[in-house]
C-alpha atoms as a PDB file:
ATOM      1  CA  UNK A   1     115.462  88.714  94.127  1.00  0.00           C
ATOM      2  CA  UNK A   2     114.258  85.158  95.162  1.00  0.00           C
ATOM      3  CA  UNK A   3     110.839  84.106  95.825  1.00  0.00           C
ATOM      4  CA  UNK A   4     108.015  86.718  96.423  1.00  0.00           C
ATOM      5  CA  UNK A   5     106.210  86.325  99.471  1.00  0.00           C
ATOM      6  CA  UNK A   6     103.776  89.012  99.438  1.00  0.00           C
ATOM      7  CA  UNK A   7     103.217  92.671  97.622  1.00  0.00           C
ATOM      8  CA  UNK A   8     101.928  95.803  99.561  1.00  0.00           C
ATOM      9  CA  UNK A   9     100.839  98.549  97.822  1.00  0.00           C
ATOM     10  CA  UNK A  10     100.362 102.076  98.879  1.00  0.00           C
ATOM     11  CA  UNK A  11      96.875 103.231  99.404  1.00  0.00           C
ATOM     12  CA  UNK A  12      96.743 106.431  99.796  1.00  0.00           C
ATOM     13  CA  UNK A  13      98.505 109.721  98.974  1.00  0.00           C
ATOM     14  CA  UNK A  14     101.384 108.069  95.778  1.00  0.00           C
ATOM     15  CA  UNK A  15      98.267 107.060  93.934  1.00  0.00           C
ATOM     16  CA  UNK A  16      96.637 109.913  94.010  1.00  0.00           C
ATOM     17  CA  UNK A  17      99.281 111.946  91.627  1.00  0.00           C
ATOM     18  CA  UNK A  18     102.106 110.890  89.444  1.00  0.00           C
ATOM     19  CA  UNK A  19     104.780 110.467  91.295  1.00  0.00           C
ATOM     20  CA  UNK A  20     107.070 112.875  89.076  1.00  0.00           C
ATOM     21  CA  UNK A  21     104.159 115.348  89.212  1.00  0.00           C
ATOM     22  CA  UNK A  22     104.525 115.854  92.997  1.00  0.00           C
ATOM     23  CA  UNK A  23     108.285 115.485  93.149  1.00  0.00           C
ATOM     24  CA  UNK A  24     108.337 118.838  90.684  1.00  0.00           C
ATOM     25  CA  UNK A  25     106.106 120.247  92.740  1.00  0.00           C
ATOM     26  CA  UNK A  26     108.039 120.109  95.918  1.00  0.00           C
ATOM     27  CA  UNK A  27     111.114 120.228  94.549  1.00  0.00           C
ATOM     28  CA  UNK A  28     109.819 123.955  92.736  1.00  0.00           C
ATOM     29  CA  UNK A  29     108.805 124.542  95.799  1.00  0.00           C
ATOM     30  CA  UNK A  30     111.641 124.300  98.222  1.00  0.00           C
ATOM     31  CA  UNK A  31     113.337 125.748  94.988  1.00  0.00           C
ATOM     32  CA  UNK A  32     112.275 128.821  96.167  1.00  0.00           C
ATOM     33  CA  UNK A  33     113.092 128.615  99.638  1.00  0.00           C
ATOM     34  CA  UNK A  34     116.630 127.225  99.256  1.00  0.00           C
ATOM     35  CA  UNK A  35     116.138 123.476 100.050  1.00  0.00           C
ATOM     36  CA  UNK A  36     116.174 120.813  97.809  1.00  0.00           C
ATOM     37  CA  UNK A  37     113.548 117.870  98.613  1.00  0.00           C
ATOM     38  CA  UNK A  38     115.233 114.281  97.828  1.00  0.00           C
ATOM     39  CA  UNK A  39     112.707 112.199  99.305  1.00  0.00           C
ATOM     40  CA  UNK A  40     111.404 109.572  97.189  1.00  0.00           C
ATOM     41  CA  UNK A  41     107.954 108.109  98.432  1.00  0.00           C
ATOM     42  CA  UNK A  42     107.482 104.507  97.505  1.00  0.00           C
ATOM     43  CA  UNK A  43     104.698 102.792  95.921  1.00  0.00           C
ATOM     44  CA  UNK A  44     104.986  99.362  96.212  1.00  0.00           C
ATOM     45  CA  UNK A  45     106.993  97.150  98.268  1.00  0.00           C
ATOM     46  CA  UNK A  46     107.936  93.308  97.662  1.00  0.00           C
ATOM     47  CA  UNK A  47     109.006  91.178 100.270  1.00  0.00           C
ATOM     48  CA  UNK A  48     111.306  87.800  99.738  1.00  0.00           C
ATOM     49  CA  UNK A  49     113.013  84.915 100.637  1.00  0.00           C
ATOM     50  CA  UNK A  50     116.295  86.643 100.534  1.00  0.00           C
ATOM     51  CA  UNK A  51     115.594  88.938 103.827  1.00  0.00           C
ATOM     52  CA  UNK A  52     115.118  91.797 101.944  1.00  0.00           C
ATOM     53  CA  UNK A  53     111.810  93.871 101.422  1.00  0.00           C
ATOM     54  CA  UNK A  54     112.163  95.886  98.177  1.00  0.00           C
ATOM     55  CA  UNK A  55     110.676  99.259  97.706  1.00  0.00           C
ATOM     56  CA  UNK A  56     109.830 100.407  94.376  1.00  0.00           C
ATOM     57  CA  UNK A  57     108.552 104.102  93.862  1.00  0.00           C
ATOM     58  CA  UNK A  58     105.766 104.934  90.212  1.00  0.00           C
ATOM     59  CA  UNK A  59     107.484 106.370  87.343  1.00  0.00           C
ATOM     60  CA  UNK A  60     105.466 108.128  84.624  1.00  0.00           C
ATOM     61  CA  UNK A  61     106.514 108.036  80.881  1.00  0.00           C
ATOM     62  CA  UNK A  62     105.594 110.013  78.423  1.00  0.00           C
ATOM     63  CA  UNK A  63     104.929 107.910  75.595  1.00  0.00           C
ATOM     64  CA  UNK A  64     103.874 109.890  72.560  1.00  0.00           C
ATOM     65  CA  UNK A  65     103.193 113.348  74.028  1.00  0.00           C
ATOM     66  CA  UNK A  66      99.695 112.690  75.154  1.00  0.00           C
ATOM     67  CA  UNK A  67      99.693 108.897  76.870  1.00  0.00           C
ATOM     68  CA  UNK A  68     101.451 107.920  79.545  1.00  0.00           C
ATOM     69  CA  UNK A  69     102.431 104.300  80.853  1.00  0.00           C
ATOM     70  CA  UNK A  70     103.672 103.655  84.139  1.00  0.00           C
ATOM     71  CA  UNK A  71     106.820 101.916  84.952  1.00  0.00           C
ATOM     72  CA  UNK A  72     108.460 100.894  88.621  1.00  0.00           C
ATOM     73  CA  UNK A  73     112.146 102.093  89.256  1.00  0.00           C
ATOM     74  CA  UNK A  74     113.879 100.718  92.996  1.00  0.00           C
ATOM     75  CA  UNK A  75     114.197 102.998  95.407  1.00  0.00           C
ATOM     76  CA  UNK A  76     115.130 101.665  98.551  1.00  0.00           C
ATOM     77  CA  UNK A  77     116.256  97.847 100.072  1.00  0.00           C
ATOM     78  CA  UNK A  78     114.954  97.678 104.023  1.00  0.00           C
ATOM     79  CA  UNK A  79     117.213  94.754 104.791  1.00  0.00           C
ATOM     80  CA  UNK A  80     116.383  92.150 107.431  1.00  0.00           C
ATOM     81  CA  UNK A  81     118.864  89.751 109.620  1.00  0.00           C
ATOM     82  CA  UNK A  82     120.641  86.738 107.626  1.00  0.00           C
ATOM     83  CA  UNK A  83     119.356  83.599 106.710  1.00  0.00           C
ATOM     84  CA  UNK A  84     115.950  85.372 107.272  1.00  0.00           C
ATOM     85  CA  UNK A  85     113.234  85.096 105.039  1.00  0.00           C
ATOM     86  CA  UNK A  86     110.279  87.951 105.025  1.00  0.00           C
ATOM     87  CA  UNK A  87     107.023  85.989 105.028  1.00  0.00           C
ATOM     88  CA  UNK A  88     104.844  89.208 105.510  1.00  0.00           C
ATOM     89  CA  UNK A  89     104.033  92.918 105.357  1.00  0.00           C
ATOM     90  CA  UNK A  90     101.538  95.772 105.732  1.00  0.00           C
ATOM     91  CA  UNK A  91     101.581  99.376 105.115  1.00  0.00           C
ATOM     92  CA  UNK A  92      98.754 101.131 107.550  1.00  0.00           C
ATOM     93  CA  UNK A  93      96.239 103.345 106.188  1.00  0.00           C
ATOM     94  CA  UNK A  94      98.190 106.603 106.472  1.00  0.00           C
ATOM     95  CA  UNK A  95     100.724 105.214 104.469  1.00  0.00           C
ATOM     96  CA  UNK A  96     103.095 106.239 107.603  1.00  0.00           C
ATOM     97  CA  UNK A  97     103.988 102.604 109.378  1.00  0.00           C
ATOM     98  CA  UNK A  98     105.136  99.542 107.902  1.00  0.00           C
ATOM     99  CA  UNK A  99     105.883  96.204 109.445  1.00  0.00           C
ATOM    100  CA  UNK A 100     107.453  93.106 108.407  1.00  0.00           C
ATOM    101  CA  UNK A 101     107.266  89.740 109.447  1.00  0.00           C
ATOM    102  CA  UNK A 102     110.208  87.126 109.063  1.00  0.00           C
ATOM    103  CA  UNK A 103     110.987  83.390 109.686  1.00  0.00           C
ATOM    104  CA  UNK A 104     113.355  84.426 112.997  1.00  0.00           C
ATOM    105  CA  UNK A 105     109.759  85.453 114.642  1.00  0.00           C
ATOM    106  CA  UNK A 106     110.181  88.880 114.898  1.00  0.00           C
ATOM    107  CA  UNK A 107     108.658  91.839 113.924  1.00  0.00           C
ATOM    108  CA  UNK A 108     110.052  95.128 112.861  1.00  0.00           C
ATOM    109  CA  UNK A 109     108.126  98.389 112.217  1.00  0.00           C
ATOM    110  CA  UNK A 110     109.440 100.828 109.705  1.00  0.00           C
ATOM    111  CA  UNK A 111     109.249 104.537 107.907  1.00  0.00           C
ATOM    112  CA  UNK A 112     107.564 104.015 104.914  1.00  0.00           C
ATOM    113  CA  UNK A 113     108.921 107.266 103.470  1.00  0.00           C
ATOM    114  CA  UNK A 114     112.700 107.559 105.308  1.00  0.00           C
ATOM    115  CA  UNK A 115     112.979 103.543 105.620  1.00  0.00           C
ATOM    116  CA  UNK A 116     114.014 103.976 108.991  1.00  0.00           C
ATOM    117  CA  UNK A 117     113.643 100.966 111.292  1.00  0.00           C
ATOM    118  CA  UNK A 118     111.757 102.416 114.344  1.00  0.00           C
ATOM    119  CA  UNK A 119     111.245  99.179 116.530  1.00  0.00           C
ATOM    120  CA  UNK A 120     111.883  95.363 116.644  1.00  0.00           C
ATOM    121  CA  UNK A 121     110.055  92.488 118.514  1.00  0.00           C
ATOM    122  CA  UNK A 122     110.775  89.152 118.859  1.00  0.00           C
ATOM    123  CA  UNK A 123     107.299  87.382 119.117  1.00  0.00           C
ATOM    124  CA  UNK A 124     108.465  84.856 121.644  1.00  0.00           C
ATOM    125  CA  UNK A 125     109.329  86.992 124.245  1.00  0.00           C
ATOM    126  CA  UNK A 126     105.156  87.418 125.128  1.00  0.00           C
ATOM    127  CA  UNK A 127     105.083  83.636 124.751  1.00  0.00           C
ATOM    128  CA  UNK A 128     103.418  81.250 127.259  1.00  0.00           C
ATOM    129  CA  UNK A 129     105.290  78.192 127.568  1.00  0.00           C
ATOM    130  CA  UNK A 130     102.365  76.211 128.821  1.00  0.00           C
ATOM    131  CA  UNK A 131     100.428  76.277 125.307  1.00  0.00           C
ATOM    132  CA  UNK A 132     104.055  76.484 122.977  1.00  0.00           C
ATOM    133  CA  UNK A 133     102.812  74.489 119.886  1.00  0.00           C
ATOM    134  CA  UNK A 134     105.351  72.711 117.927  1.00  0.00           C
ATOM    135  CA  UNK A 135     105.728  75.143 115.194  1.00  0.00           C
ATOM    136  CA  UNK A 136     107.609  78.397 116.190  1.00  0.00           C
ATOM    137  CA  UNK A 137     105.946  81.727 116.001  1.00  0.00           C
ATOM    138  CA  UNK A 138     107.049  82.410 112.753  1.00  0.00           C
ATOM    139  CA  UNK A 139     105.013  85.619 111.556  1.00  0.00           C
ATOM    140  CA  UNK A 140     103.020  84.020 108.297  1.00  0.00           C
ATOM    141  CA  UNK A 141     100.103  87.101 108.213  1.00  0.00           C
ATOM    142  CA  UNK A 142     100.152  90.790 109.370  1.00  0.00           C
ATOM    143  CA  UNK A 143      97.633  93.296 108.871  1.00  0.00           C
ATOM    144  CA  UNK A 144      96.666  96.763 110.757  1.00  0.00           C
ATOM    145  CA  UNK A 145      93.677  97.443 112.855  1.00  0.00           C
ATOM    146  CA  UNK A 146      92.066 100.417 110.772  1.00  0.00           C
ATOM    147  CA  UNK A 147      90.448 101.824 113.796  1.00  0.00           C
ATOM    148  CA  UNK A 148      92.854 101.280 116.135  1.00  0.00           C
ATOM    149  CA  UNK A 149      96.896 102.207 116.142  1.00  0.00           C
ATOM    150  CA  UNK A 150      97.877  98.511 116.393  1.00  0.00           C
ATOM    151  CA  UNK A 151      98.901  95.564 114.378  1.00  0.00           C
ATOM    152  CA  UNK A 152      97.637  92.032 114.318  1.00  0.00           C
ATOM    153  CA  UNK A 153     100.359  88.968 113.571  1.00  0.00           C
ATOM    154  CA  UNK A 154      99.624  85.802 112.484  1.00  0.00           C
ATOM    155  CA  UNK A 155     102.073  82.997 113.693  1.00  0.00           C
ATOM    156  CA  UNK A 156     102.890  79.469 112.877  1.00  0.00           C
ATOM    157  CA  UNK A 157     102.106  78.575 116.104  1.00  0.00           C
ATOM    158  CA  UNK A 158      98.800  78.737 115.527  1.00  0.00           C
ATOM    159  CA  UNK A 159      98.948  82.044 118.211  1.00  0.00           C
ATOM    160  CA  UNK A 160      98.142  85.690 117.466  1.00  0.00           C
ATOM    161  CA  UNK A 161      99.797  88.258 118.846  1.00  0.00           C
ATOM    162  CA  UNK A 162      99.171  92.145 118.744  1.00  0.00           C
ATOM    163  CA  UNK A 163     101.455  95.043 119.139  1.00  0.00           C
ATOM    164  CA  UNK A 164     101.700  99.020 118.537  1.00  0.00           C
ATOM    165  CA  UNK A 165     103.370 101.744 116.603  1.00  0.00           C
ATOM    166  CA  UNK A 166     106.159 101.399 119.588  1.00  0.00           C
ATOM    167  CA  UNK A 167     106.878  97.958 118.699  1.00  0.00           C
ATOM    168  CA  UNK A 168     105.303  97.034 122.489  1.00  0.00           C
ATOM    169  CA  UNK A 169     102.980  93.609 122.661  1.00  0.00           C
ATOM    170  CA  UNK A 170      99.727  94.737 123.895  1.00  0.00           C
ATOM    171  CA  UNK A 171      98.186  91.326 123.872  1.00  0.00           C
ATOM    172  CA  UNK A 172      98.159  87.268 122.935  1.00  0.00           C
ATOM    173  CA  UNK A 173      95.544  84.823 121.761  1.00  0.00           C
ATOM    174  CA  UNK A 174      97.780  81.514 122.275  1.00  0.00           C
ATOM    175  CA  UNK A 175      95.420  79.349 120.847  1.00  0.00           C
ATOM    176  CA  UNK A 176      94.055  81.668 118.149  1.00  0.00           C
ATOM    177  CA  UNK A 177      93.882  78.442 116.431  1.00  0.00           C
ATOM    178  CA  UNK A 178      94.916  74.711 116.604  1.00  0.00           C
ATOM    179  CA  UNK A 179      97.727  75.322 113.639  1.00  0.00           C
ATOM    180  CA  UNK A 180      99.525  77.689 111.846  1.00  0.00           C
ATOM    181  CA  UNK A 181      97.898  81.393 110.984  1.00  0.00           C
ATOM    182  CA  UNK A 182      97.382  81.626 107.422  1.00  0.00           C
ATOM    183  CA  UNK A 183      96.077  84.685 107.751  1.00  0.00           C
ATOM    184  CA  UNK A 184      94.434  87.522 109.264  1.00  0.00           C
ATOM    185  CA  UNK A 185      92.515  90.747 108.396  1.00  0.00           C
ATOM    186  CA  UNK A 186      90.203  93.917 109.786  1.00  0.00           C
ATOM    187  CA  UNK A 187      85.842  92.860 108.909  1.00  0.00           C
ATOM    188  CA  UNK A 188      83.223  95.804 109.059  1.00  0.00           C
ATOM    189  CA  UNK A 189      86.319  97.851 108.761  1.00  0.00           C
ATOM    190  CA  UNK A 190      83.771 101.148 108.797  1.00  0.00           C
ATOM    191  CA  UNK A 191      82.532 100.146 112.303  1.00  0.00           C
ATOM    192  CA  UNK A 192      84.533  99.288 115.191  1.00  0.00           C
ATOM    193  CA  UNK A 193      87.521  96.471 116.212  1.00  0.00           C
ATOM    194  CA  UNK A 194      86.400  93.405 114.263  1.00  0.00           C
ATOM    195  CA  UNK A 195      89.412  91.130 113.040  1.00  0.00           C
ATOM    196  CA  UNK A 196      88.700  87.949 110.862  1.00  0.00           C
ATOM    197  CA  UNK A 197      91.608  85.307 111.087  1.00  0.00           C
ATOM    198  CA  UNK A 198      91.950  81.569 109.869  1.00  0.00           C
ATOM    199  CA  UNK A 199      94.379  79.432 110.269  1.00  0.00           C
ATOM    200  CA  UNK A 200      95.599  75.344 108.116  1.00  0.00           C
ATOM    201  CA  UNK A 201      92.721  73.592 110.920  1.00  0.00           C
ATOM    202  CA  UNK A 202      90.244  75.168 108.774  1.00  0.00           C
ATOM    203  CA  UNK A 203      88.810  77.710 111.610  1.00  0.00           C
ATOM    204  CA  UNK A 204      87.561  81.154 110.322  1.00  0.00           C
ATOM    205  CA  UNK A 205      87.244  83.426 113.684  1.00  0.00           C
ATOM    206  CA  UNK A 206      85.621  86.752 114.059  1.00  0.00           C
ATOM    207  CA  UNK A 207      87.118  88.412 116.863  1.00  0.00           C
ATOM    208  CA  UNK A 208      85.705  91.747 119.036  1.00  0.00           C
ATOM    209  CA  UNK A 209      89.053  93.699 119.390  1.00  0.00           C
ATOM    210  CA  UNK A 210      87.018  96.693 121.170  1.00  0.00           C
ATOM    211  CA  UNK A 211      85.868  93.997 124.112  1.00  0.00           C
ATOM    212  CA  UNK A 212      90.211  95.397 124.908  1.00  0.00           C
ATOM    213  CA  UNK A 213      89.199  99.154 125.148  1.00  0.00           C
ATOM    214  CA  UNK A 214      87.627  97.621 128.717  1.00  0.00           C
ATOM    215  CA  UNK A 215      91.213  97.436 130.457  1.00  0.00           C
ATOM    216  CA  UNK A 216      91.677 101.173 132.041  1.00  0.00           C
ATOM    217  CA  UNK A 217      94.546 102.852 134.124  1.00  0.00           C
ATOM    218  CA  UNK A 218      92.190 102.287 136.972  1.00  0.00           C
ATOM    219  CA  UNK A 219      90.823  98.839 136.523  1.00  0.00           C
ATOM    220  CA  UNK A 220      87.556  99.697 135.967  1.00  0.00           C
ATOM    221  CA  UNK A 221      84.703  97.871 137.220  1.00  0.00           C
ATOM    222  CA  UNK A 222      81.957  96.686 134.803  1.00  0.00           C
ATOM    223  CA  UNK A 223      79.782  99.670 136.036  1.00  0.00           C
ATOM    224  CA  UNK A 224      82.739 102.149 135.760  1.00  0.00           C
ATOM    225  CA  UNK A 225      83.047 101.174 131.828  1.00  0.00           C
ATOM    226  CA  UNK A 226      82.273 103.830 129.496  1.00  0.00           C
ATOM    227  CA  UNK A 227      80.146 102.516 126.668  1.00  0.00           C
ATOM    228  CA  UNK A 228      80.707 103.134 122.924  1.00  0.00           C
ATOM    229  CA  UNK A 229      79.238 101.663 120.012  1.00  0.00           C
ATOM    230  CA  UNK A 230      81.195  97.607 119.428  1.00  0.00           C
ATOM    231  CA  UNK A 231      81.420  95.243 116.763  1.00  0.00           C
ATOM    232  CA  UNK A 232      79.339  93.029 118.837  1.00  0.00           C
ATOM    233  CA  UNK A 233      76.320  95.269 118.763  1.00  0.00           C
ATOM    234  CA  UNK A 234      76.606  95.910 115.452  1.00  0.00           C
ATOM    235  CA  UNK A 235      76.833  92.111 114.063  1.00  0.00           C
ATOM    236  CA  UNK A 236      74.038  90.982 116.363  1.00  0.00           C
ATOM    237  CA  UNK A 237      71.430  94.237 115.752  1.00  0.00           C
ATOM    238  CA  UNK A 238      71.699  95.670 119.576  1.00  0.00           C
ATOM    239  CA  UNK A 239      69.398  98.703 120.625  1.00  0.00           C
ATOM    240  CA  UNK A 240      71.839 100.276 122.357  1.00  0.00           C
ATOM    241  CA  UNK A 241      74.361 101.864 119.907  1.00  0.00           C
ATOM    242  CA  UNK A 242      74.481 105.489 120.524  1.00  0.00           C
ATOM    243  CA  UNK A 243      76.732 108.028 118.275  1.00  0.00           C
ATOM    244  CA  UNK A 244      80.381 108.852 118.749  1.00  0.00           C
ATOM    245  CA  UNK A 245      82.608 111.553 118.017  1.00  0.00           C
ATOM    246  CA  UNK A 246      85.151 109.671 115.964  1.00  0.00           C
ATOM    247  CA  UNK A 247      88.441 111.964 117.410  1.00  0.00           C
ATOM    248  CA  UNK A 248      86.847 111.745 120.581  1.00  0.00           C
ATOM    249  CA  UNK A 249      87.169 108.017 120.600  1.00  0.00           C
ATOM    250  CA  UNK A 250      90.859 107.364 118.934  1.00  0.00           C
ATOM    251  CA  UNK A 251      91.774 109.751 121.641  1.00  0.00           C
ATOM    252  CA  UNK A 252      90.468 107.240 124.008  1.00  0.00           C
ATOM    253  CA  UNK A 253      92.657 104.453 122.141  1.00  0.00           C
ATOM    254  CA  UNK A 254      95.063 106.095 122.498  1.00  0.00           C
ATOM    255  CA  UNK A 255      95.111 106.300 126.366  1.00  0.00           C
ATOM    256  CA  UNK A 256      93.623 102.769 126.833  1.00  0.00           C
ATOM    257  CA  UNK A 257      96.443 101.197 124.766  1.00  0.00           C
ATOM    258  CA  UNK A 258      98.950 102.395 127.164  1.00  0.00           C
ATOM    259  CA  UNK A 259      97.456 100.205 129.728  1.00  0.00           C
ATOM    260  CA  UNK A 260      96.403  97.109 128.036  1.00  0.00           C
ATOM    261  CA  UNK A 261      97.840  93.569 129.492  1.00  0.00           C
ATOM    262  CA  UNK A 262      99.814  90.912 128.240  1.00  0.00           C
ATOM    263  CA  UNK A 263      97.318  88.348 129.420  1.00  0.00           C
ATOM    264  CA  UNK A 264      93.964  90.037 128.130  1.00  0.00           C
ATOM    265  CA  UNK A 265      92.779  88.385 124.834  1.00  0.00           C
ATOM    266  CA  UNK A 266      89.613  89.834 122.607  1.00  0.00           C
ATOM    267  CA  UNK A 267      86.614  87.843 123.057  1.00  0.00           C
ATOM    268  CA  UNK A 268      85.245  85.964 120.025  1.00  0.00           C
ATOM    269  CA  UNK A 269      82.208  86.647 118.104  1.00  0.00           C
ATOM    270  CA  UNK A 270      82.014  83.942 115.565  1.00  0.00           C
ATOM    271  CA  UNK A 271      84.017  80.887 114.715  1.00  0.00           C
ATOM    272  CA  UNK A 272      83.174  78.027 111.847  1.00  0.00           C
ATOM    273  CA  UNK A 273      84.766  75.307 110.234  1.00  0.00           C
ATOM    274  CA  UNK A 274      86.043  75.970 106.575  1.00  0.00           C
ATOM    275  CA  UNK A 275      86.586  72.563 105.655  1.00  0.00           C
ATOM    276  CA  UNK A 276      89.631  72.822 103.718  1.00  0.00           C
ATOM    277  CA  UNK A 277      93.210  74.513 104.645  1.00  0.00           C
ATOM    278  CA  UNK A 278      93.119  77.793 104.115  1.00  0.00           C
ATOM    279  CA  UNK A 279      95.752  79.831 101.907  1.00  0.00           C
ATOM    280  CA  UNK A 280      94.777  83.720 102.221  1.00  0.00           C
ATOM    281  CA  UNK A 281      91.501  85.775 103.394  1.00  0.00           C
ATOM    282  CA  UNK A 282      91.085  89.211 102.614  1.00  0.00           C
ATOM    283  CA  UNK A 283      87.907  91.360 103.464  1.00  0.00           C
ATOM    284  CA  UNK A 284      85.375  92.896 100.836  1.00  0.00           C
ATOM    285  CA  UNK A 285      83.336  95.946 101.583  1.00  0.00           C
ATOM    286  CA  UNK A 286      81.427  95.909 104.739  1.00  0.00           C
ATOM    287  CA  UNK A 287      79.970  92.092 105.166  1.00  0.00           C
ATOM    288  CA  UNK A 288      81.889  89.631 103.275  1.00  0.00           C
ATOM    289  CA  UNK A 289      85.188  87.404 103.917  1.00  0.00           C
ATOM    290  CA  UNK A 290      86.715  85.855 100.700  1.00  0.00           C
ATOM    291  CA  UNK A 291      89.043  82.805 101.075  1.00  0.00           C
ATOM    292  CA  UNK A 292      91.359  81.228  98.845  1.00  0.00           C
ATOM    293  CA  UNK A 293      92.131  77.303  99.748  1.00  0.00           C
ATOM    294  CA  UNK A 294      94.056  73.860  98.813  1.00  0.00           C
ATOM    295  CA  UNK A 295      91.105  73.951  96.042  1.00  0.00           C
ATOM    296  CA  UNK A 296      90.967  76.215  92.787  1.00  0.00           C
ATOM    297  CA  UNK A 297      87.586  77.837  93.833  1.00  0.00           C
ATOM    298  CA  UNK A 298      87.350  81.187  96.342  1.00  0.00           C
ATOM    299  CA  UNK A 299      84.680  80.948  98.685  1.00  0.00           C
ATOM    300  CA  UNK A 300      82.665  84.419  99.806  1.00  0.00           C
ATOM    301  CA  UNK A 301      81.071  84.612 103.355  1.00  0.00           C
ATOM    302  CA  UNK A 302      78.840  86.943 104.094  1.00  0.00           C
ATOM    303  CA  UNK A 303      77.848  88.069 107.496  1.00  0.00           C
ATOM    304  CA  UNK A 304      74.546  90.305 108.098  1.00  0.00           C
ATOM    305  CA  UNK A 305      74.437  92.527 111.114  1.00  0.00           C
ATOM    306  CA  UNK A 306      71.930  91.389 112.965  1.00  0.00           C
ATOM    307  CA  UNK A 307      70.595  88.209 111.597  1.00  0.00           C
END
């Protein structure tokens, strides 16, 4: 293994139980029906230099009959071009999708429990050669949209670029930001569509992804749109929020998605100078933004709704 680029770990359902627990479990259980169940569910997954994302799966020991310690064994190697370096990763929510990011400026979406590569993108295919920086696209940040059943990358051409579960680019923001992406990641992740990003000029952005749901199959006029409560009325303390039916709405995603354009780019909310070049930026519950820089100190933002 060479140098670690980033660690993902699983959020949901291989935390909840040992690992071994489950794996008797289903294995007693197709037991009985005359199956045997040999898939191993991973836990963690470490991404490097050497093209290869590692997968490493929770292994409980029993120490002294009544304490257990955990240990990591590999369980799978999701192996990337050559000469490629993995610079990023996410695992969605559902602990179902999970994309890489890699110095040939692609993306590729895999199985997180079969390791099966399920799409591939090469960033620079949506690229407008007008506003081509001089760093390639290289994909330096990924993260998922909670809400939504898309992906946000972070390039090193200061561009960010946004694709689906199919491995189809739904959308661009070429000048995201006047250098590199250091990173990017979902705010207010319990209301709709806002995405932070920040990138080495020192920009933080706030971005209103649900200002995309407008695109329809029929090109709807402004009149024609259907309204739903938005990131922008909740950061700025609108009125006019009425209540959803959460289902109702992804199923709406869903269909919008289908339809969205290459050229169409979210509309920003807030933007600020940090000062200082940015290293990572990850999002704390509901209002704040930490940030890691060039300095030894982390810096919290905090954003009220409707201040």
């Amino acid at each position: 293994m060479d140098e670690i680029n980033q660690i993902i770990v699983a959020s949901l359902s291989c935390n909840q139980l040992p690992l071994e627990h489950k794996q008797k479990k289903h294995h007693k259980k197709n037991k009985k029906a005359g199956a045997v169940d040999t898939k191993i569910i991973p836990t963690v997954a470490c991404a490097d230099d050497t093209g290869q994302v590692n997968l490493w799966r929770r292994h409980q020991r029993i120490a002294d009959g009544s304490c257990t310690s955990p240990l990591f064994q590999p369980c799978q190697t999701l192996q990337h071009n050559a000469d490629t370096l993995v610079l990023s990763c996410a695992l969605d929510d559902h602990d179902k999708y999970f994309v890489t990011g890699t110095s040939d400026c692609c993306v590729r979406i895999w199985s997180w429990t079969t390791g099966q590569l399920l799409s591939q993108s090469n960033v620079t295919a949506m690229q407008q050669e007008q506003s081509q920086l001089y760093n390639p696209p290289m994909i330096h940040s990924l993260t998922w949209m909670p809400s939504f059943p898309c992906f946000v990358a972070g390039c090193g051409d200061g561009s960010l670029a946004i694709g689906n579960t199919q491995g189809v680019w739904l959308s661009r923001i070429d000048l995201a930001h006047g250098a590199a992406v250091a990173a990017c990641c979902p705010f207010a992740t319990k209301e709709w569509g806002c995405l932070a990003s920040t990138g080495n000029d020192g920009r933080i952005v706030l971005w209103d992804m649900q200002s995309l749901l407008w695109s329809s199959k029929t090109n709807a006029t402004n009149h024609d749109r259907k309204q739903s409560m938005s990131c922008r009325s909740w950061l700025f303390g609108h009125d006019s929020i009425r209540s959803i039916n959460h289902d109702e709405e992804i199923l709406t995603l869903n269909d919008t998605m289908e339809s969205w354009s290459l050229q169409q780019e979210p509309q920003t909310l807030l933007a600020w100078d940090h000062g200082k070049k940015p290293n990572d930026m990850v999002h704390a519950p509901e209002t704040a933004l930490l940030l890691a820089d060039t300095s030894p100190d982390i810096t919290m933002y905090t954003i009220r709704p409707g201040s």
